[in-house]
Each structure stands twice: as structure tokens, then as C-alpha cells.
PDB file of N, CA and C in Angstrom:
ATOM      1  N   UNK A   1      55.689  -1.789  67.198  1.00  0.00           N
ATOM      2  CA  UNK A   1      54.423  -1.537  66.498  1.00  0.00           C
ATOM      3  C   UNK A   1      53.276  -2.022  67.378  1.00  0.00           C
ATOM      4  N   UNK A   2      52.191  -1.266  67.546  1.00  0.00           N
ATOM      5  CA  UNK A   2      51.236  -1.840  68.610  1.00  0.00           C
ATOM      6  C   UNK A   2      49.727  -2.137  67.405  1.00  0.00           C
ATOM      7  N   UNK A   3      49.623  -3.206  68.021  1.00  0.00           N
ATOM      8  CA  UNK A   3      48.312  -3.713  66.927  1.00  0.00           C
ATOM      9  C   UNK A   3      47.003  -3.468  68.378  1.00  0.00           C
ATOM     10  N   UNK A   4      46.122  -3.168  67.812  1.00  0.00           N
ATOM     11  CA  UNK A   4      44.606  -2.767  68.883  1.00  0.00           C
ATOM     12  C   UNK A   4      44.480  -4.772  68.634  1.00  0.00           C
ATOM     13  N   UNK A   5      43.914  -4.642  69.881  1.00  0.00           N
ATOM     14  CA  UNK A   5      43.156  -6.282  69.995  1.00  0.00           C
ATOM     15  C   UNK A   5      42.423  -6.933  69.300  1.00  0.00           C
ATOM     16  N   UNK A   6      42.111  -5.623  67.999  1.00  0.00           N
ATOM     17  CA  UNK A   6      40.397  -6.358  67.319  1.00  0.00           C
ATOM     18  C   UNK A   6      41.540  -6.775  65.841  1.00  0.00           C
ATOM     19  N   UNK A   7      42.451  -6.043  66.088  1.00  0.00           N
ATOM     20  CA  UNK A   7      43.280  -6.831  64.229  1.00  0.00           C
ATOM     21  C   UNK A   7      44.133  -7.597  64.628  1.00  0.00           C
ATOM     22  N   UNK A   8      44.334  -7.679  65.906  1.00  0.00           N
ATOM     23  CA  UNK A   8      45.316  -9.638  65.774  1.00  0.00           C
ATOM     24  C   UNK A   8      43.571 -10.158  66.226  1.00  0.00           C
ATOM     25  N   UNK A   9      43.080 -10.189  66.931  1.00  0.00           N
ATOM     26  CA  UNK A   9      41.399 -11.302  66.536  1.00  0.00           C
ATOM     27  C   UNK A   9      41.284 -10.819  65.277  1.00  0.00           C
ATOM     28  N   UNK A  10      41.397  -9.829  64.148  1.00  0.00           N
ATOM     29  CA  UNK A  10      40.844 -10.352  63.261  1.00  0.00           C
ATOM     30  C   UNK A  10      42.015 -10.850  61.981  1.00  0.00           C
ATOM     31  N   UNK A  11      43.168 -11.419  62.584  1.00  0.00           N
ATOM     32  CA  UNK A  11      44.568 -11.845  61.959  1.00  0.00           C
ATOM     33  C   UNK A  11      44.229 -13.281  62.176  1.00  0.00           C
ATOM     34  N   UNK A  12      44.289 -13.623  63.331  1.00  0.00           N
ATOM     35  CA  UNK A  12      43.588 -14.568  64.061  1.00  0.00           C
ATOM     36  C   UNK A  12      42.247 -15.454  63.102  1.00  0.00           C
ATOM     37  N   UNK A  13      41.682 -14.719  63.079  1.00  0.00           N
ATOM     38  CA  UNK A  13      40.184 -15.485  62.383  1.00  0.00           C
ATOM     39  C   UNK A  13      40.784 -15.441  61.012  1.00  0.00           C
ATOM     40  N   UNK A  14      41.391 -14.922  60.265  1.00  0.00           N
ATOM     41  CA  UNK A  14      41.824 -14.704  58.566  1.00  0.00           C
ATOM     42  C   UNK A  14      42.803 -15.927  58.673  1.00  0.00           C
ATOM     43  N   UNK A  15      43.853 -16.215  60.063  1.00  0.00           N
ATOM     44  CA  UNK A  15      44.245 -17.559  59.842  1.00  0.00           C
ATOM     45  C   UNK A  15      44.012 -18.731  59.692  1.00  0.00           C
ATOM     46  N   UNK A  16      42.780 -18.753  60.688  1.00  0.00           N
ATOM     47  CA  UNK A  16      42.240 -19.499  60.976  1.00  0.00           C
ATOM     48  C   UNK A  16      41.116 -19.738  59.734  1.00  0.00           C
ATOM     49  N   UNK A  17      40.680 -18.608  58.851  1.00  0.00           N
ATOM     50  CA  UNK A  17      39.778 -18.883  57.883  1.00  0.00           C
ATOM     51  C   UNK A  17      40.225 -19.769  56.805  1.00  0.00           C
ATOM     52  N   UNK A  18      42.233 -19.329  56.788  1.00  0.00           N
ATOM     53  CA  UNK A  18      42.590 -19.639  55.639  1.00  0.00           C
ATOM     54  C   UNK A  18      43.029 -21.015  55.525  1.00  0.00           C
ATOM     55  N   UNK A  19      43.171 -21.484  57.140  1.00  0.00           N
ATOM     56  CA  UNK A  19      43.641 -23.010  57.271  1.00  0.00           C
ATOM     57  C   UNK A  19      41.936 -23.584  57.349  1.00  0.00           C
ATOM     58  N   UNK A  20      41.134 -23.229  57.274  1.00  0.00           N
ATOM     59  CA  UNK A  20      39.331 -24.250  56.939  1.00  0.00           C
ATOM     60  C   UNK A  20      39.769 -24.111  55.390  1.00  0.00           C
ATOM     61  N   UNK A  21      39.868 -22.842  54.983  1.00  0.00           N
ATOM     62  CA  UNK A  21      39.455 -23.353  53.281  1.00  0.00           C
ATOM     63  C   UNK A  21      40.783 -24.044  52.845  1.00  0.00           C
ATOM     64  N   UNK A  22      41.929 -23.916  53.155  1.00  0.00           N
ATOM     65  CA  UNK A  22      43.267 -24.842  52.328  1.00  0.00           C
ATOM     66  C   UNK A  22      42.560 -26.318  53.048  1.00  0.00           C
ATOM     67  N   UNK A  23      41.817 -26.539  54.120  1.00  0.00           N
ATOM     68  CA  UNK A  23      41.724 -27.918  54.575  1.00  0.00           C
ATOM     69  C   UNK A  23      40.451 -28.364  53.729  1.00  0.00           C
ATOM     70  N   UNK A  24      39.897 -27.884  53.346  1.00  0.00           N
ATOM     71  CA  UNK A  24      38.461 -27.880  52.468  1.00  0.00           C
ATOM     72  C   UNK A  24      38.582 -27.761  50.854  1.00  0.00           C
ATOM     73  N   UNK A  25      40.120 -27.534  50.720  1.00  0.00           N
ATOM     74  CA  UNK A  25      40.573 -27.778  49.688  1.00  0.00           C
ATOM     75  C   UNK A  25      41.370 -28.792  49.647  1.00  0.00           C
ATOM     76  N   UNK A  26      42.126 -29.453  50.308  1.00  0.00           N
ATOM     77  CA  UNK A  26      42.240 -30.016  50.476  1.00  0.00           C
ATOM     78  C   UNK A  26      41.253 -31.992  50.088  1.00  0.00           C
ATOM     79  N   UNK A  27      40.551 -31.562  50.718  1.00  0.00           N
ATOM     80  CA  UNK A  27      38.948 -32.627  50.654  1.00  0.00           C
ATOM     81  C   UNK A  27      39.200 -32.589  49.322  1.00  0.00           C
ATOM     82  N   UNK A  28      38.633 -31.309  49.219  1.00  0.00           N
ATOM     83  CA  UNK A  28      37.869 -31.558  47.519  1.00  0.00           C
ATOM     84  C   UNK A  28      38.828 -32.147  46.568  1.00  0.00           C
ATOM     85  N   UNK A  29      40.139 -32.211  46.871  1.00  0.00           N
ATOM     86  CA  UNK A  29      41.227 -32.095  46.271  1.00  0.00           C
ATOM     87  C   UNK A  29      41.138 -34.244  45.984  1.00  0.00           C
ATOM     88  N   UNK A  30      41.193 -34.507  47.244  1.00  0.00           N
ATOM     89  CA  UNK A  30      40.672 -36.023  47.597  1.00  0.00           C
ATOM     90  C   UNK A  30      39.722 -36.445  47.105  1.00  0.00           C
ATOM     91  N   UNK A  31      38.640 -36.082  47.304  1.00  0.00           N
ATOM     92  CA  UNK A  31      37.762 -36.060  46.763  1.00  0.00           C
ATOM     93  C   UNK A  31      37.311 -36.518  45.321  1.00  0.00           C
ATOM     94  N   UNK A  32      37.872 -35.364  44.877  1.00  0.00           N
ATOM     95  CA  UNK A  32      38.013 -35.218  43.313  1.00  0.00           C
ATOM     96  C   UNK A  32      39.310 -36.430  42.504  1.00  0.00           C
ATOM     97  N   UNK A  33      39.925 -36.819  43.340  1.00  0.00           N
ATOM     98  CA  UNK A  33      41.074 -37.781  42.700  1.00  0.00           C
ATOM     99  C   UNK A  33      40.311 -39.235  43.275  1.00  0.00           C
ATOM    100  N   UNK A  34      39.426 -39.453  44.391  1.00  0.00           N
ATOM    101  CA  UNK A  34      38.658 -40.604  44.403  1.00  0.00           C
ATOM    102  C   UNK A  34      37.485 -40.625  43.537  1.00  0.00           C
ATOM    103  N   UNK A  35      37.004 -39.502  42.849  1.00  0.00           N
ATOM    104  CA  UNK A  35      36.115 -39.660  41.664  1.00  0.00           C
ATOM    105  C   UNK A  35      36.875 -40.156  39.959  1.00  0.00           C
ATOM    106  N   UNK A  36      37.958 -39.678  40.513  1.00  0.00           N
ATOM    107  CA  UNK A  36      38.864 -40.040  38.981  1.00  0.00           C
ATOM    108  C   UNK A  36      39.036 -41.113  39.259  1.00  0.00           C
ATOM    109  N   UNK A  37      39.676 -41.925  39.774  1.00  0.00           N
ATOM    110  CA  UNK A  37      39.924 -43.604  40.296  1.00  0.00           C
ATOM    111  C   UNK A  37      38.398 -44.281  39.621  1.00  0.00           C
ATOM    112  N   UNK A  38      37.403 -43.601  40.250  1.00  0.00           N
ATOM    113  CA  UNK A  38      36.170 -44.256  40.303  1.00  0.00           C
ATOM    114  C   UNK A  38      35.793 -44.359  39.127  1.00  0.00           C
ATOM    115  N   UNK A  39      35.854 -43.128  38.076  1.00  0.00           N
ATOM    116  CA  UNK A  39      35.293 -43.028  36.796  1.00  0.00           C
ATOM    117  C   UNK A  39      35.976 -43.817  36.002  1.00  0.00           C
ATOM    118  N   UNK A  40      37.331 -43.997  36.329  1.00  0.00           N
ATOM    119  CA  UNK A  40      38.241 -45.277  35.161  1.00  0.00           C
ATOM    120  C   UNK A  40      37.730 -45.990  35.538  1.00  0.00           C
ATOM    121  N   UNK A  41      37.563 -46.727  36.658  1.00  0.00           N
ATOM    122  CA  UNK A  41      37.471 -48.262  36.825  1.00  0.00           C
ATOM    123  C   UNK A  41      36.489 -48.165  36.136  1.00  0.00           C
ATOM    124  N   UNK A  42      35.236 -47.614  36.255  1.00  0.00           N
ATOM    125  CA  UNK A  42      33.795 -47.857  35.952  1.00  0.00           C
ATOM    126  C   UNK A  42      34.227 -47.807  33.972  1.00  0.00           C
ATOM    127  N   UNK A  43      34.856 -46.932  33.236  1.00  0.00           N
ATOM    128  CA  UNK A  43      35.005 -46.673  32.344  1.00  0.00           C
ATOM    129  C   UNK A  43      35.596 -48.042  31.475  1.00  0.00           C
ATOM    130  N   UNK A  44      36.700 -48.455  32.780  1.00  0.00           N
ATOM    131  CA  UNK A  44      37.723 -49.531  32.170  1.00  0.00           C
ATOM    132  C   UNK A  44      36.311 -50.938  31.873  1.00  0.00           C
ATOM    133  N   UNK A  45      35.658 -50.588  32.933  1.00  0.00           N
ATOM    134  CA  UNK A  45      34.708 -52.079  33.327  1.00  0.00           C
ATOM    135  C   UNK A  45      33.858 -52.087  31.480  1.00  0.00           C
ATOM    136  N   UNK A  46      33.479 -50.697  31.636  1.00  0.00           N
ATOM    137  CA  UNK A  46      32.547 -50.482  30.085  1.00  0.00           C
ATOM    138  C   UNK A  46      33.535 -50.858  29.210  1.00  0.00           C
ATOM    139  N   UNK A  47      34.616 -50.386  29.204  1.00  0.00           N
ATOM    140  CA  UNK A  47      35.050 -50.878  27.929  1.00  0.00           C
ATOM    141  C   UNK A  47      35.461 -51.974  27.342  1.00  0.00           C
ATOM    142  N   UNK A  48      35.636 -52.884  28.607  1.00  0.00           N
ATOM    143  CA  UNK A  48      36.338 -54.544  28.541  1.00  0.00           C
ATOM    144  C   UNK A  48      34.857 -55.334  27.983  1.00  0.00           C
ATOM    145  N   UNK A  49      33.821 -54.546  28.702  1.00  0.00           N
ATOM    146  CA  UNK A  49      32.373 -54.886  28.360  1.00  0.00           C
ATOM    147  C   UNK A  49      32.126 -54.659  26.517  1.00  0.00           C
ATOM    148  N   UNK A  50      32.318 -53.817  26.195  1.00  0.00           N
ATOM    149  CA  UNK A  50      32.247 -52.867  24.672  1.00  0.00           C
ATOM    150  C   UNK A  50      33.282 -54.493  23.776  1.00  0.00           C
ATOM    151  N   UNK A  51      34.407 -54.500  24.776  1.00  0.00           N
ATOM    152  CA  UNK A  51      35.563 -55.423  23.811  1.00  0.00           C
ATOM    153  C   UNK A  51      35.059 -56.706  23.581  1.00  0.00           C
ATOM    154  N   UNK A  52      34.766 -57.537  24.344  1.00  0.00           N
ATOM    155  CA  UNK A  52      33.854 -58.744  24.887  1.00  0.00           C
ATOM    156  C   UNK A  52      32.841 -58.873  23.791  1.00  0.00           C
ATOM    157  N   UNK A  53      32.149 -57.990  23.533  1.00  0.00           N
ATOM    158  CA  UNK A  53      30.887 -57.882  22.934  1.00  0.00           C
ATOM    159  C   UNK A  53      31.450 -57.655  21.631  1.00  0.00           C
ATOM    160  N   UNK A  54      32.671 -57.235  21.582  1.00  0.00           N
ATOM    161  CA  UNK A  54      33.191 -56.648  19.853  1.00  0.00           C
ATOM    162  C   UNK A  54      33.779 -57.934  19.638  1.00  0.00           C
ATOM    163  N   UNK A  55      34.929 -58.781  20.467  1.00  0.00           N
ATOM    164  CA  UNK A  55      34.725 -59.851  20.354  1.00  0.00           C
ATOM    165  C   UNK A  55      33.806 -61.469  19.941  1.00  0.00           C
ATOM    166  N   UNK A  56      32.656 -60.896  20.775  1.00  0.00           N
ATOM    167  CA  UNK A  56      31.639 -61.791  20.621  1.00  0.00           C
ATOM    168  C   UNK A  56      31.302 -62.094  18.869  1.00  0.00           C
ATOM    169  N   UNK A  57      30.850 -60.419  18.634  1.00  0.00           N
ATOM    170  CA  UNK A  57      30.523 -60.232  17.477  1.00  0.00           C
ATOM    171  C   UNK A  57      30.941 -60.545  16.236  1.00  0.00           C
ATOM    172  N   UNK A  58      32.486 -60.951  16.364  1.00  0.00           N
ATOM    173  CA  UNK A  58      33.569 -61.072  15.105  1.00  0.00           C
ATOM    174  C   UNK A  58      33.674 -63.036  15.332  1.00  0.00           C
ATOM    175  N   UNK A  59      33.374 -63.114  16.760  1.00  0.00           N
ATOM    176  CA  UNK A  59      33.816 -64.670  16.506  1.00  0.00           C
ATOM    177  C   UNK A  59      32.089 -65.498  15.710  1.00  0.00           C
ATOM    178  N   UNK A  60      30.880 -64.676  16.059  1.00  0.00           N
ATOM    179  CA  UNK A  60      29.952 -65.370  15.230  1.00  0.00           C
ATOM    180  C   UNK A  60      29.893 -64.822  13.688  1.00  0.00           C
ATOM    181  N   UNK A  61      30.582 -63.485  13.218  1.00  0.00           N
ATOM    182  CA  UNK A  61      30.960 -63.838  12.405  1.00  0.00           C
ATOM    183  C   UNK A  61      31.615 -64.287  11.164  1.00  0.00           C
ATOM    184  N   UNK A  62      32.562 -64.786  12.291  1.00  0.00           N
ATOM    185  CA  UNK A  62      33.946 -65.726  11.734  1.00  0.00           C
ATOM    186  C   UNK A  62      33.119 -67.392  11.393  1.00  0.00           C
ATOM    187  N   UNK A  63      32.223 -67.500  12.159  1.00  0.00           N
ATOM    188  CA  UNK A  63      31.187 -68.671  12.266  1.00  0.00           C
ATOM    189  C   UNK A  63      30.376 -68.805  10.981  1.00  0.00           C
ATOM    190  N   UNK A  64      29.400 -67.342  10.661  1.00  0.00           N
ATOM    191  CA  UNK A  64      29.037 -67.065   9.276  1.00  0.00           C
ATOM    192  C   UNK A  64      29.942 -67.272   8.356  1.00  0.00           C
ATOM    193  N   UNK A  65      30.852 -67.016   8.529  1.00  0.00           N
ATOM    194  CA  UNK A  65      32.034 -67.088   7.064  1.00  0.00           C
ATOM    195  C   UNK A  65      32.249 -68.163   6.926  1.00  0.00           C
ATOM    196  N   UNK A  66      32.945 -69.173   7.929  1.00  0.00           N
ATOM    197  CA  UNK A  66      33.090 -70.505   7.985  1.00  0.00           C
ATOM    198  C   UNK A  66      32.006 -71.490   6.964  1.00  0.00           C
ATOM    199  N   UNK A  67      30.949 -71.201   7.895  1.00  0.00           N
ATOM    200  CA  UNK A  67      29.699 -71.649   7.028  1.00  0.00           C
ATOM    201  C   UNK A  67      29.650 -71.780   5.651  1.00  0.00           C
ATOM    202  N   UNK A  68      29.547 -70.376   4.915  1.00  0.00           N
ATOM    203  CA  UNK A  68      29.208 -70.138   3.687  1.00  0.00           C
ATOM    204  C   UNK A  68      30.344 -70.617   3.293  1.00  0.00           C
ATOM    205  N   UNK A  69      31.811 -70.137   3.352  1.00  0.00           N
ATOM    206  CA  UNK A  69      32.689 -71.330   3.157  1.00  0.00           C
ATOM    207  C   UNK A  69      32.513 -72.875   3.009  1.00  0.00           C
ATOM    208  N   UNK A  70      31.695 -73.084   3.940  1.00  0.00           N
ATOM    209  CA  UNK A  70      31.690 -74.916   3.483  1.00  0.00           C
ATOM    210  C   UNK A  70      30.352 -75.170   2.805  1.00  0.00           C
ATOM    211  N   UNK A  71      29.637 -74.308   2.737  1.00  0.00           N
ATOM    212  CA  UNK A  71      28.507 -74.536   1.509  1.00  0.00           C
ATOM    213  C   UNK A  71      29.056 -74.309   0.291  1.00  0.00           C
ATOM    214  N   UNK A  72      30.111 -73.215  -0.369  1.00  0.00           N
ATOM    215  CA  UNK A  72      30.032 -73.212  -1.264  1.00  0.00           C
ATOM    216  C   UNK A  72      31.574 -73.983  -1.526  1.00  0.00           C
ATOM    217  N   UNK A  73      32.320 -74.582  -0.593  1.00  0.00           N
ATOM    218  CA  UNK A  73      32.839 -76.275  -0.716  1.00  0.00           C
ATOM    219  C   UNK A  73      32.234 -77.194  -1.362  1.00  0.00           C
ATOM    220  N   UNK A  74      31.063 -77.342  -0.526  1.00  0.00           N
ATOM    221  CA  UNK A  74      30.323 -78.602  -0.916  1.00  0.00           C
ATOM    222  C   UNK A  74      29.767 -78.275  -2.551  1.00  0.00           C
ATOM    223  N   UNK A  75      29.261 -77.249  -2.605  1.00  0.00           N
ATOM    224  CA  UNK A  75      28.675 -76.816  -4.008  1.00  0.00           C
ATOM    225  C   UNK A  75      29.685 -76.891  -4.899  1.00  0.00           C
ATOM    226  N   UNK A  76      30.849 -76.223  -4.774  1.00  0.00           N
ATOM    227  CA  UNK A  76      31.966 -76.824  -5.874  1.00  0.00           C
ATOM    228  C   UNK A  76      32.031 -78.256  -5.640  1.00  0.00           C
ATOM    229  N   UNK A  77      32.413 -79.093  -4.816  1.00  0.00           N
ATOM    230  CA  UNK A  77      32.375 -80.063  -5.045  1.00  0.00           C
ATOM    231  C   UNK A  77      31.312 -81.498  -5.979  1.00  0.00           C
ATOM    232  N   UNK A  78      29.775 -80.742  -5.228  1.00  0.00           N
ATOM    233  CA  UNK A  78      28.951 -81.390  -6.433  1.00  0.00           C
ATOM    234  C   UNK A  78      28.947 -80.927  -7.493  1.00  0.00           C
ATOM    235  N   UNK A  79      29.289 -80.027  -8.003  1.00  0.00           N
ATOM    236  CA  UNK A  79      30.148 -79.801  -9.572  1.00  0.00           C
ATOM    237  C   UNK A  79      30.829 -80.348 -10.173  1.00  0.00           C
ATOM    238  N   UNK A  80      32.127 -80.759  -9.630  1.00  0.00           N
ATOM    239  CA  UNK A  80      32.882 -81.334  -9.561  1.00  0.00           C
ATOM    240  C   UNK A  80      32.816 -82.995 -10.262  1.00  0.00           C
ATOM    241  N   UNK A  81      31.998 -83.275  -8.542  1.00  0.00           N
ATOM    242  CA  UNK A  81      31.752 -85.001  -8.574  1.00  0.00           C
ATOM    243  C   UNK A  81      31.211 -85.392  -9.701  1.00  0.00           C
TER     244      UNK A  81
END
């Protein structure tokens, strides 16, 4: 089979086109899985942040409860006494 010179150069360049974009897919491919890494951590960081703070929130008020708990101790108690 005889190929003219201009369709193996242009076999040639279609190979060569197709190994830039699989390598450019490649990248993006990287790319795109170092943005996923990136978005958990950042996500994980917010949410330990979100927990902390949901934490925070329940231990002051576990503090409120405590409280009114020992006021209305003491108030039964001067009843009581």
C-alpha cells in the first residue's frame, strides 16, 4: 500500500496531537484530584471548626443548666430550712 508523504505527516501530527491532548489530560486529570485533596482538607478544617464551636456552645450551655440547677437548689432549700 503506498501512502503520499502528506498522510503519514498528517498520521504523524494526529499522533502526535493525540499524545498532547491524552498528556493534557492527563494534567487535568492531576490536577483535578489535587483540587479534591485540597477541598477536603479545607472542608475537614471547616468542619472540626463548625464541631468546636457546636461543642463550645453545648458546654456553656451545660453551664446555664448547672446554674439554674443550683438556684433553684438553693430556693428549695430556703423552703425547706
Amino acid at each position: 500500500v503506498h501512502h503520499s508523504t502528506q498522510s503519514v505527516n498528517e498520521i504523524d501530527s494526529l499522533k502526535q496531537r493525540i499524545k498532547e491532548l491524552e498528556s493534557l489530560l492527563e494534567k487535568e486529570r492531576e490536577s483535578h484530584h489535587l483540587d479534591m485533596e485540597r477541598i477536603k482538607t479545607e472542608n475537614y478544617g471547616a468542619l472540626e471548626a463548625s464541631q468546636t464551636r457546636y461543642q463550645g456552645e453545648l458546654a456553656i450551655q451545660r453551664e446555664n443548666f448547672q446554674r439554674q440547677v443550683e438556684k433553684l437548689k438553693a430556693k428549695l432549700e430556703s423552703f425547706e430550712a
